[in-house]
N, C-alpha and C. Protein backbone atom coordinates (compact mmCIF):
# COMPACT_ATOMS: atom_id res chain seq x y z
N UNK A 1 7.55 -79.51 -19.06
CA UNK A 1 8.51 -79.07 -20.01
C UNK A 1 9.28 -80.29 -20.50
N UNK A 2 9.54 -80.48 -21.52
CA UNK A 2 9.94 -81.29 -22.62
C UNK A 2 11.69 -80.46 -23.13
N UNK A 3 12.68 -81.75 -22.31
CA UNK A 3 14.04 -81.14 -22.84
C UNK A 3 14.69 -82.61 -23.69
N UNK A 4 15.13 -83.09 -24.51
CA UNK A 4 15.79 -84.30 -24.77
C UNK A 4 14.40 -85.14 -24.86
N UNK A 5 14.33 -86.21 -24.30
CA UNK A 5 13.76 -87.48 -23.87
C UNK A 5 13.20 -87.53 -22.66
N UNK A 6 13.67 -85.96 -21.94
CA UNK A 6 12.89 -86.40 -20.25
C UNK A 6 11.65 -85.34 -20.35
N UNK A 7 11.11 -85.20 -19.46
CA UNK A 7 10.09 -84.18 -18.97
C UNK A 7 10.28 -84.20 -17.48
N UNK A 8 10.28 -82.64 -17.60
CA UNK A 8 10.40 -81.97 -16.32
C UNK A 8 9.46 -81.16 -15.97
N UNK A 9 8.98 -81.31 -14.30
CA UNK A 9 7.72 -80.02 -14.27
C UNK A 9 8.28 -79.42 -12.68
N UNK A 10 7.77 -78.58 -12.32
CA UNK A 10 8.40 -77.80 -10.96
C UNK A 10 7.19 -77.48 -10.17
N UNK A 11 7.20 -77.73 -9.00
CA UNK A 11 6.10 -77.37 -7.96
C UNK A 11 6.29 -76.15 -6.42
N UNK A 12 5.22 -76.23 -6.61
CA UNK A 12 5.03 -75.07 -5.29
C UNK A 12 5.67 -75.67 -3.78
N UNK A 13 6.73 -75.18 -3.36
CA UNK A 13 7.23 -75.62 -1.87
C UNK A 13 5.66 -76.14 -1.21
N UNK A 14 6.11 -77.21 -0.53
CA UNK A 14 5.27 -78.02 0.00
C UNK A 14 5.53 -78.19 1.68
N UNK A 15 6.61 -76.82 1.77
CA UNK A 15 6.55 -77.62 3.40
C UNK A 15 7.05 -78.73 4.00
N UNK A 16 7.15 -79.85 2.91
CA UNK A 16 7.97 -81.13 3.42
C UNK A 16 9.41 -80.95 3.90
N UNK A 17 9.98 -82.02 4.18
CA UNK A 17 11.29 -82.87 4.01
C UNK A 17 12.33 -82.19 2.71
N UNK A 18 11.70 -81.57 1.53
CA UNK A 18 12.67 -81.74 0.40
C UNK A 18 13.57 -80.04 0.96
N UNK A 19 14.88 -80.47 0.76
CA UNK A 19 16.00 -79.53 0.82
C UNK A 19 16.00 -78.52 -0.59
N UNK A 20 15.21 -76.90 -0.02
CA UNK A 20 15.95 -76.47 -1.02
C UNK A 20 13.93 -75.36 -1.99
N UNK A 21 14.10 -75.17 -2.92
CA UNK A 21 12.73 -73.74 -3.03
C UNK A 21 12.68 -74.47 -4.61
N UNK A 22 11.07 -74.87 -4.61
CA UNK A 22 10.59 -74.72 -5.89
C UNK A 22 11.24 -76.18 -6.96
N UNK A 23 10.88 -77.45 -5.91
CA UNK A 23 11.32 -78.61 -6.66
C UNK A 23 10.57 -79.08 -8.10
N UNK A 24 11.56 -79.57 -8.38
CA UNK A 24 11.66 -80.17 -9.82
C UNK A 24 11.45 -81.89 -9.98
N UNK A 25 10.43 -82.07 -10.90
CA UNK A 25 10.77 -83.93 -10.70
C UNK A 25 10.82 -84.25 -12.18
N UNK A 26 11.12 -85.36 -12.84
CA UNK A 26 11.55 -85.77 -13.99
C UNK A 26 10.78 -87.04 -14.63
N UNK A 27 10.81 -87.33 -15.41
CA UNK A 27 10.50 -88.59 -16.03
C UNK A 27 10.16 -88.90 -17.13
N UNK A 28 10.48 -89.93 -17.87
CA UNK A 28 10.45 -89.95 -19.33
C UNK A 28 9.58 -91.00 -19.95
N UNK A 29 8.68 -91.34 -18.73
CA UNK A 29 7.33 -91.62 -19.87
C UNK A 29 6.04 -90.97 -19.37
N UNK A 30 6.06 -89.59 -18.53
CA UNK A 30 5.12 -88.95 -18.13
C UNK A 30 4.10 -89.42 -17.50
N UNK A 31 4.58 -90.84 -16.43
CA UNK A 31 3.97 -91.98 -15.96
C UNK A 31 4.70 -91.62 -13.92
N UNK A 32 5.51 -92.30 -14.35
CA UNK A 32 6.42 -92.31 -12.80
C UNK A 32 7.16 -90.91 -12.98
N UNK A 33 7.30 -90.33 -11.97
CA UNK A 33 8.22 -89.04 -11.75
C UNK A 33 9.03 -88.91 -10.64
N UNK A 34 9.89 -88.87 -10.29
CA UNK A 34 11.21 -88.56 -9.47
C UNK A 34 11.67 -87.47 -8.91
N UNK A 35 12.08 -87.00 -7.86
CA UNK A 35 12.48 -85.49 -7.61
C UNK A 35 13.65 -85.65 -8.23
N UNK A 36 13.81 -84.61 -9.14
CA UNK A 36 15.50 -84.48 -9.67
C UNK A 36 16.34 -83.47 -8.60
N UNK A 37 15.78 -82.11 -8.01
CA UNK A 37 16.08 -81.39 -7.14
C UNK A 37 15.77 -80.22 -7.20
N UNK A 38 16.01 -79.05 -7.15
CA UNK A 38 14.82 -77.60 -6.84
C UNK A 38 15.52 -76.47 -7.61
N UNK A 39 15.02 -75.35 -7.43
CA UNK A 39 15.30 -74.45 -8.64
C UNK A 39 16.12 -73.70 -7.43
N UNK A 40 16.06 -73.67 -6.24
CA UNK A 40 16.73 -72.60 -5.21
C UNK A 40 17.10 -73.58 -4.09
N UNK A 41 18.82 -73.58 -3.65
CA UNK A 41 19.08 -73.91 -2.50
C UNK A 41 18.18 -73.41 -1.00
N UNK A 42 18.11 -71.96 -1.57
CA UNK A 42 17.39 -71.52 -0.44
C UNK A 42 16.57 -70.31 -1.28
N UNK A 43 15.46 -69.42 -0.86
CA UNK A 43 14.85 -68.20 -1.33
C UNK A 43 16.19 -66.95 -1.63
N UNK A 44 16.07 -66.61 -2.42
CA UNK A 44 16.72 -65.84 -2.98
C UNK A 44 16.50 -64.52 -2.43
N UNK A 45 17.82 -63.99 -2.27
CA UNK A 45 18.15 -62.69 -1.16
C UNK A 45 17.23 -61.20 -1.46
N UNK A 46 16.72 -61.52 -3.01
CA UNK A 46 16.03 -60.48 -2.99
C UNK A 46 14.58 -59.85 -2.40
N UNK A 47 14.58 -61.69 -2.84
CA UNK A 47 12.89 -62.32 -2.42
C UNK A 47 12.57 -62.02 -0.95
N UNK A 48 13.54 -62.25 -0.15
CA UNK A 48 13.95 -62.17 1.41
C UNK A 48 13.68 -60.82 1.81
N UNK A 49 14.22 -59.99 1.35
CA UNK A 49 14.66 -58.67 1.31
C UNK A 49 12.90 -57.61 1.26
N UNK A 50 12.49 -58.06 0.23
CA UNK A 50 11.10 -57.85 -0.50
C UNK A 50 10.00 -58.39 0.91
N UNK A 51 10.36 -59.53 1.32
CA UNK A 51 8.66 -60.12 2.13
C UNK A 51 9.54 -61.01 3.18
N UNK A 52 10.18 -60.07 3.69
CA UNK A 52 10.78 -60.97 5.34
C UNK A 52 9.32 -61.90 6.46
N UNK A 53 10.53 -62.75 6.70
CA UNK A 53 9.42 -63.96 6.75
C UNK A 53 8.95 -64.86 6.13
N UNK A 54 9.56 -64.58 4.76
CA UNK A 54 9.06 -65.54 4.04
C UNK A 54 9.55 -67.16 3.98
N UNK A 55 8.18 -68.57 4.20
CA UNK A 55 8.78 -69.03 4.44
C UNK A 55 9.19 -70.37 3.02
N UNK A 56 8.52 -69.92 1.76
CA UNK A 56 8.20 -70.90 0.39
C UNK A 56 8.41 -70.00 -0.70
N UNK A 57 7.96 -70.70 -1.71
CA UNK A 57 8.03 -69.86 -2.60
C UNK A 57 6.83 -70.74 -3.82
N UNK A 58 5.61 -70.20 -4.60
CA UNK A 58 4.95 -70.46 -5.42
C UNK A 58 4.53 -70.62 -6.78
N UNK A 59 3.68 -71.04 -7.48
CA UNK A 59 3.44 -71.11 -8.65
C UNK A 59 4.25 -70.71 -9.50
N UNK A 60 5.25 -71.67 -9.35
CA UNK A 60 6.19 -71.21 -10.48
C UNK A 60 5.72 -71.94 -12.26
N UNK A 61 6.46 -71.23 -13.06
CA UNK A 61 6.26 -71.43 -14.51
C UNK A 61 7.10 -71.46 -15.08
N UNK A 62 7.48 -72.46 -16.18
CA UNK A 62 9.20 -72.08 -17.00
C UNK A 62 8.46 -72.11 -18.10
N UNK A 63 9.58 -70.80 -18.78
CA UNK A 63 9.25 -70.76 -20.22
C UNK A 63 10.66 -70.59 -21.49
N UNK A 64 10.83 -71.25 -22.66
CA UNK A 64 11.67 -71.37 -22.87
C UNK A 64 11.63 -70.22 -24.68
N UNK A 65 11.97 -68.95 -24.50
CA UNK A 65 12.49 -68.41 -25.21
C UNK A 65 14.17 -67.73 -25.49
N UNK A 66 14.17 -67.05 -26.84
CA UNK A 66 14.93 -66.43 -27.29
C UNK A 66 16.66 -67.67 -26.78
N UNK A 67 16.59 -68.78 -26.93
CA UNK A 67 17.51 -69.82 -26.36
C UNK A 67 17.73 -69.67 -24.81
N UNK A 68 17.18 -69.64 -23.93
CA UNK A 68 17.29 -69.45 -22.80
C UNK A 68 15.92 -69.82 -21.64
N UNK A 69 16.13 -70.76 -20.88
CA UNK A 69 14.76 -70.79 -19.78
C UNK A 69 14.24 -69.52 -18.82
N UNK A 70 13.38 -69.61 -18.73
CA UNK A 70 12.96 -68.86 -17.90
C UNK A 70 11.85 -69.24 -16.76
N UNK A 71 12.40 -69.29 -15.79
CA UNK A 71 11.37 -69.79 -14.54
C UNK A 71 10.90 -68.48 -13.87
N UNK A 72 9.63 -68.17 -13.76
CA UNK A 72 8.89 -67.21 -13.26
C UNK A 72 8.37 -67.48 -11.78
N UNK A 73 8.05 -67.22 -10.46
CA UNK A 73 7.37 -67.56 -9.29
C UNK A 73 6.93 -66.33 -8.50
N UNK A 74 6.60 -66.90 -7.40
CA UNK A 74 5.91 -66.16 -6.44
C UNK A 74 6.15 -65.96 -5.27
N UNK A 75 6.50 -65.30 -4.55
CA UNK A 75 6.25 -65.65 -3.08
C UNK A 75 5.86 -64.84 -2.29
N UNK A 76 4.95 -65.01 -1.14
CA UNK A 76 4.07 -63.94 0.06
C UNK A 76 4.21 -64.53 1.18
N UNK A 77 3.91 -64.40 1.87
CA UNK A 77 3.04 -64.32 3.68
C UNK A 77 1.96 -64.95 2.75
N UNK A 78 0.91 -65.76 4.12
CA UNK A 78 -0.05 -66.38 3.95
C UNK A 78 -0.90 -65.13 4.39
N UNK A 79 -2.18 -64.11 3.75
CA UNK A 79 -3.21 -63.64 4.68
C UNK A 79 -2.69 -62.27 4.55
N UNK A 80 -1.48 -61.92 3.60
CA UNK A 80 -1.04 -60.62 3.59
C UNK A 80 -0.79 -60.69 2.44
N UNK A 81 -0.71 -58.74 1.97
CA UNK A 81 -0.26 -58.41 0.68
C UNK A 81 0.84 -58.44 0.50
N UNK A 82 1.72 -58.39 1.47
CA UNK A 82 3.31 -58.84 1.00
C UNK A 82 3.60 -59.75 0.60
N UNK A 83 4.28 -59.43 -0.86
CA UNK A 83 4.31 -60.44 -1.87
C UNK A 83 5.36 -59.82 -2.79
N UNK A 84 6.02 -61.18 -3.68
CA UNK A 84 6.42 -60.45 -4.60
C UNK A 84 6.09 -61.14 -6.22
N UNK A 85 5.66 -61.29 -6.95
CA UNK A 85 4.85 -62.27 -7.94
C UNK A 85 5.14 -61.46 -9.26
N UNK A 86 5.25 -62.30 -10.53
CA UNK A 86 5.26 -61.97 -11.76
C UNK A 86 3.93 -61.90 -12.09
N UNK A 87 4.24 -60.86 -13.08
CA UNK A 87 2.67 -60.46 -13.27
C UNK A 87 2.66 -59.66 -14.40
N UNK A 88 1.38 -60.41 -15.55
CA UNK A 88 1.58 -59.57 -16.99
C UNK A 88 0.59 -58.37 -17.12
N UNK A 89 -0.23 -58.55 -16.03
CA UNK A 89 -1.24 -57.41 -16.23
C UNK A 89 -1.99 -56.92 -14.59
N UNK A 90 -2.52 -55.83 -14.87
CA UNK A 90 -2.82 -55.59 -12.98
C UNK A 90 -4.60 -54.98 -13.43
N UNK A 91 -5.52 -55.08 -12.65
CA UNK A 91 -7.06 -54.48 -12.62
C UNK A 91 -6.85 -53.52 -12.43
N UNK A 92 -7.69 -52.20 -12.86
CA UNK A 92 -8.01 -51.08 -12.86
C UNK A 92 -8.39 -50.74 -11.68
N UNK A 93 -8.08 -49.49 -10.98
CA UNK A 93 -8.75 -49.94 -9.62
C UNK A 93 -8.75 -50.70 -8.42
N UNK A 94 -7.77 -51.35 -8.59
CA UNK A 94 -7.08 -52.69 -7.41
C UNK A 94 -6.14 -52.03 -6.79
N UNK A 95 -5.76 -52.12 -5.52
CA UNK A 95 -4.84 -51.96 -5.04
C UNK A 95 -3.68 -53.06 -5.12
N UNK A 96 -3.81 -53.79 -5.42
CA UNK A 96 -2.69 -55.04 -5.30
C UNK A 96 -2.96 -55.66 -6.80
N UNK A 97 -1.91 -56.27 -7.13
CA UNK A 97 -2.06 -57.14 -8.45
C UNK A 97 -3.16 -58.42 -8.39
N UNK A 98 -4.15 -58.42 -9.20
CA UNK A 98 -5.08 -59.30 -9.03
C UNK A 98 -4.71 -60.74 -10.15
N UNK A 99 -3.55 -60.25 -10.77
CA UNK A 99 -3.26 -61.44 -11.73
C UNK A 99 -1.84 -62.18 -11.51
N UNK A 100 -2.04 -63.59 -11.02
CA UNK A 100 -0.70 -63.96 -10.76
C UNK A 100 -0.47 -65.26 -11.76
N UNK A 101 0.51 -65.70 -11.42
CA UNK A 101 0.78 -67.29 -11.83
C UNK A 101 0.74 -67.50 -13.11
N UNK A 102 0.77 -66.18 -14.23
CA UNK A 102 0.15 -66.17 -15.62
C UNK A 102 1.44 -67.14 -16.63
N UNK A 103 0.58 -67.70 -17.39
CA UNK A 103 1.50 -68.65 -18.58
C UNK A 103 0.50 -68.74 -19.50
N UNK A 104 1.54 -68.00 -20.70
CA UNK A 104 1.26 -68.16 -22.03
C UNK A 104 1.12 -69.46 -23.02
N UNK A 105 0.17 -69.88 -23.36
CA UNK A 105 1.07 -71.25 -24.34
C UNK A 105 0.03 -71.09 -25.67
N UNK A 106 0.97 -71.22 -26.75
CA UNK A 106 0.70 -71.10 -28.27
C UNK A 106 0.21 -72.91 -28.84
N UNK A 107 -1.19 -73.22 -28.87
CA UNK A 107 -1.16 -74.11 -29.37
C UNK A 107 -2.14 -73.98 -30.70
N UNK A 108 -1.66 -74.37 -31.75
CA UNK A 108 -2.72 -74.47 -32.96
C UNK A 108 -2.81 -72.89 -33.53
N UNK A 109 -4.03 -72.74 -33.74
CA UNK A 109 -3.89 -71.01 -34.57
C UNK A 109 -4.34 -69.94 -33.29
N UNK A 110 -4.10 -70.17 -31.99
CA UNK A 110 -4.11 -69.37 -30.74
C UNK A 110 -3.03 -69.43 -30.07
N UNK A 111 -3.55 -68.05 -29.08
CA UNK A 111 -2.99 -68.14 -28.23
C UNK A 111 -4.07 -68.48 -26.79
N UNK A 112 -3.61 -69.06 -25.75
CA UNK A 112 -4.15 -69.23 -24.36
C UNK A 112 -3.64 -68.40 -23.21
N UNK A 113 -3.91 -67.54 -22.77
CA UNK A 113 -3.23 -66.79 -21.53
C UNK A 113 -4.27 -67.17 -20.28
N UNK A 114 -3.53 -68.40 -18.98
CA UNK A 114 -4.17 -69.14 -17.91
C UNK A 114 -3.70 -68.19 -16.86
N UNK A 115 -4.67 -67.62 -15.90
CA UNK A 115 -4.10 -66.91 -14.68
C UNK A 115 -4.59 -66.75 -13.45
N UNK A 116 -4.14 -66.93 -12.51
CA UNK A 116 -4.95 -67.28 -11.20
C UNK A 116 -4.89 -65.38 -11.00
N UNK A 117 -6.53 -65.28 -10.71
CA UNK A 117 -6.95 -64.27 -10.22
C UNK A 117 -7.75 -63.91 -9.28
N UNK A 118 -7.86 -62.94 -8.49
CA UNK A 118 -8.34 -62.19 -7.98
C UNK A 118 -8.07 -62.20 -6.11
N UNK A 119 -9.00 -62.11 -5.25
CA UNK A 119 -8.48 -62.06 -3.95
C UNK A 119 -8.32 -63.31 -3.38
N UNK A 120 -7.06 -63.73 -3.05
CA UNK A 120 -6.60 -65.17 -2.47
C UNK A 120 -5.89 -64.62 -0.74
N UNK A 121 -6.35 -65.93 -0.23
CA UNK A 121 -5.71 -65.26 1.22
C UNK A 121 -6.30 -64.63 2.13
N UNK A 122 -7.87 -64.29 2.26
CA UNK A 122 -8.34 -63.26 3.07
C UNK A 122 -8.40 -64.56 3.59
N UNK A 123 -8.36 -63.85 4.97
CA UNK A 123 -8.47 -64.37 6.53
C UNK A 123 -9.97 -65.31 6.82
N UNK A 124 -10.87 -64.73 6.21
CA UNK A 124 -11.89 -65.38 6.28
C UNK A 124 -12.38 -66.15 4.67
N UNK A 125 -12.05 -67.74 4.89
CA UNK A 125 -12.16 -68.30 3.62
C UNK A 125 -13.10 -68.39 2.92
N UNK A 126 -14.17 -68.02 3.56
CA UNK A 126 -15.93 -67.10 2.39
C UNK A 126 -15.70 -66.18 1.90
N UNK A 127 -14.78 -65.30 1.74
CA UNK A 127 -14.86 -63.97 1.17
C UNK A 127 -13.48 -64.29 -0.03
N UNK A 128 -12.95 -65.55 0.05
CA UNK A 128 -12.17 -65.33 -1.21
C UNK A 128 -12.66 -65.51 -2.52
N UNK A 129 -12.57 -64.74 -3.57
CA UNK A 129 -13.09 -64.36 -4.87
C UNK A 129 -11.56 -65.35 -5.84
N UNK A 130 -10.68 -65.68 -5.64
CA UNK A 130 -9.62 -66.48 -6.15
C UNK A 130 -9.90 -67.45 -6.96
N UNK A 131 -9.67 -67.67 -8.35
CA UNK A 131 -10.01 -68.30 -9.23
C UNK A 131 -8.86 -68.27 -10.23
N UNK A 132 -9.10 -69.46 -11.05
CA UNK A 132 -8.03 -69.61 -12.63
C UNK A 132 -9.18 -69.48 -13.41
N UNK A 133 -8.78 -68.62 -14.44
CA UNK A 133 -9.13 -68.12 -15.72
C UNK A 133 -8.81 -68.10 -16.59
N UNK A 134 -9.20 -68.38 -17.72
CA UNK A 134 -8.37 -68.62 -19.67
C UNK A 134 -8.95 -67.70 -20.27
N UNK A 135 -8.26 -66.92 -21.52
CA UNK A 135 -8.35 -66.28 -22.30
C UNK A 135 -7.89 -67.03 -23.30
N UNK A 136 -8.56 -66.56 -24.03
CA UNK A 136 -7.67 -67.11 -25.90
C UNK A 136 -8.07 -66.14 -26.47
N UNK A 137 -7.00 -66.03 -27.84
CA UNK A 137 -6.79 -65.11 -28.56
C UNK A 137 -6.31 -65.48 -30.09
């Protein structure tokens, strides 16, 4: 994301050292990047509330309409359906949302809709079907 002169992008908790859910790093020749600092002191009480235990938070996305940002994410258990994830569309037939992590972007005379789909997380890592997928329109 492109604000002023800097660029900013946000990543998936990593488990490290960094204080705080869903860091942010900066830089303004899209060369060297910096942690500037995170979108959450800590997981947010709802998120908590939703998938106790939880210990990160994921694939987040910012999007900047109607004058206002909008950061979208994720968060689950590793190996379980407890989850709580933005999501623009769900499979017919699924018990659980098979479309996560979705971001729109308008370039040229399309549109692109990118979305990590399908079963992520089964216990046994041969049977995951989990993939990113593009649409255009």
């Amino acid at each position: 994301m492109r604000q002023g002169s800097a660029y900013y992008l946000f990543s998936t908790d990593a488990g490290s050292a960094i204080s705080g859910h869903l860091p942010s790093r900066c830089s303004t020749d899209k060369v060297n990047w910096q942690l500037c600092g995170t979108a959450f002191n800590q997981i947010p009480a709802w998120v908590q509330a939703a998938v106790p235990g939880i210990g990160g938070l994921w694939a987040p996305d910012i999007s900047y309409f109607n004058g206002l940002y909008h950061l979208y994410y994720a968060g689950s258990l590793f190996a379980t359906n407890m989850s709580v994830i933005y999501s623009l569309a769900t499979g017919p037939g699924v018990q659980f949302n098979p479309i996560e992590g979705s971001s729109l972007v308008h370039k040229g005379n399309y549109y692109y809709l990118f979305v990590s789909f399908d079963d992520c997380c089964n216990p046994d890592p041969f049977k995951h079907t989990y993939r990113i997928m593009v649409g255009r329109g």
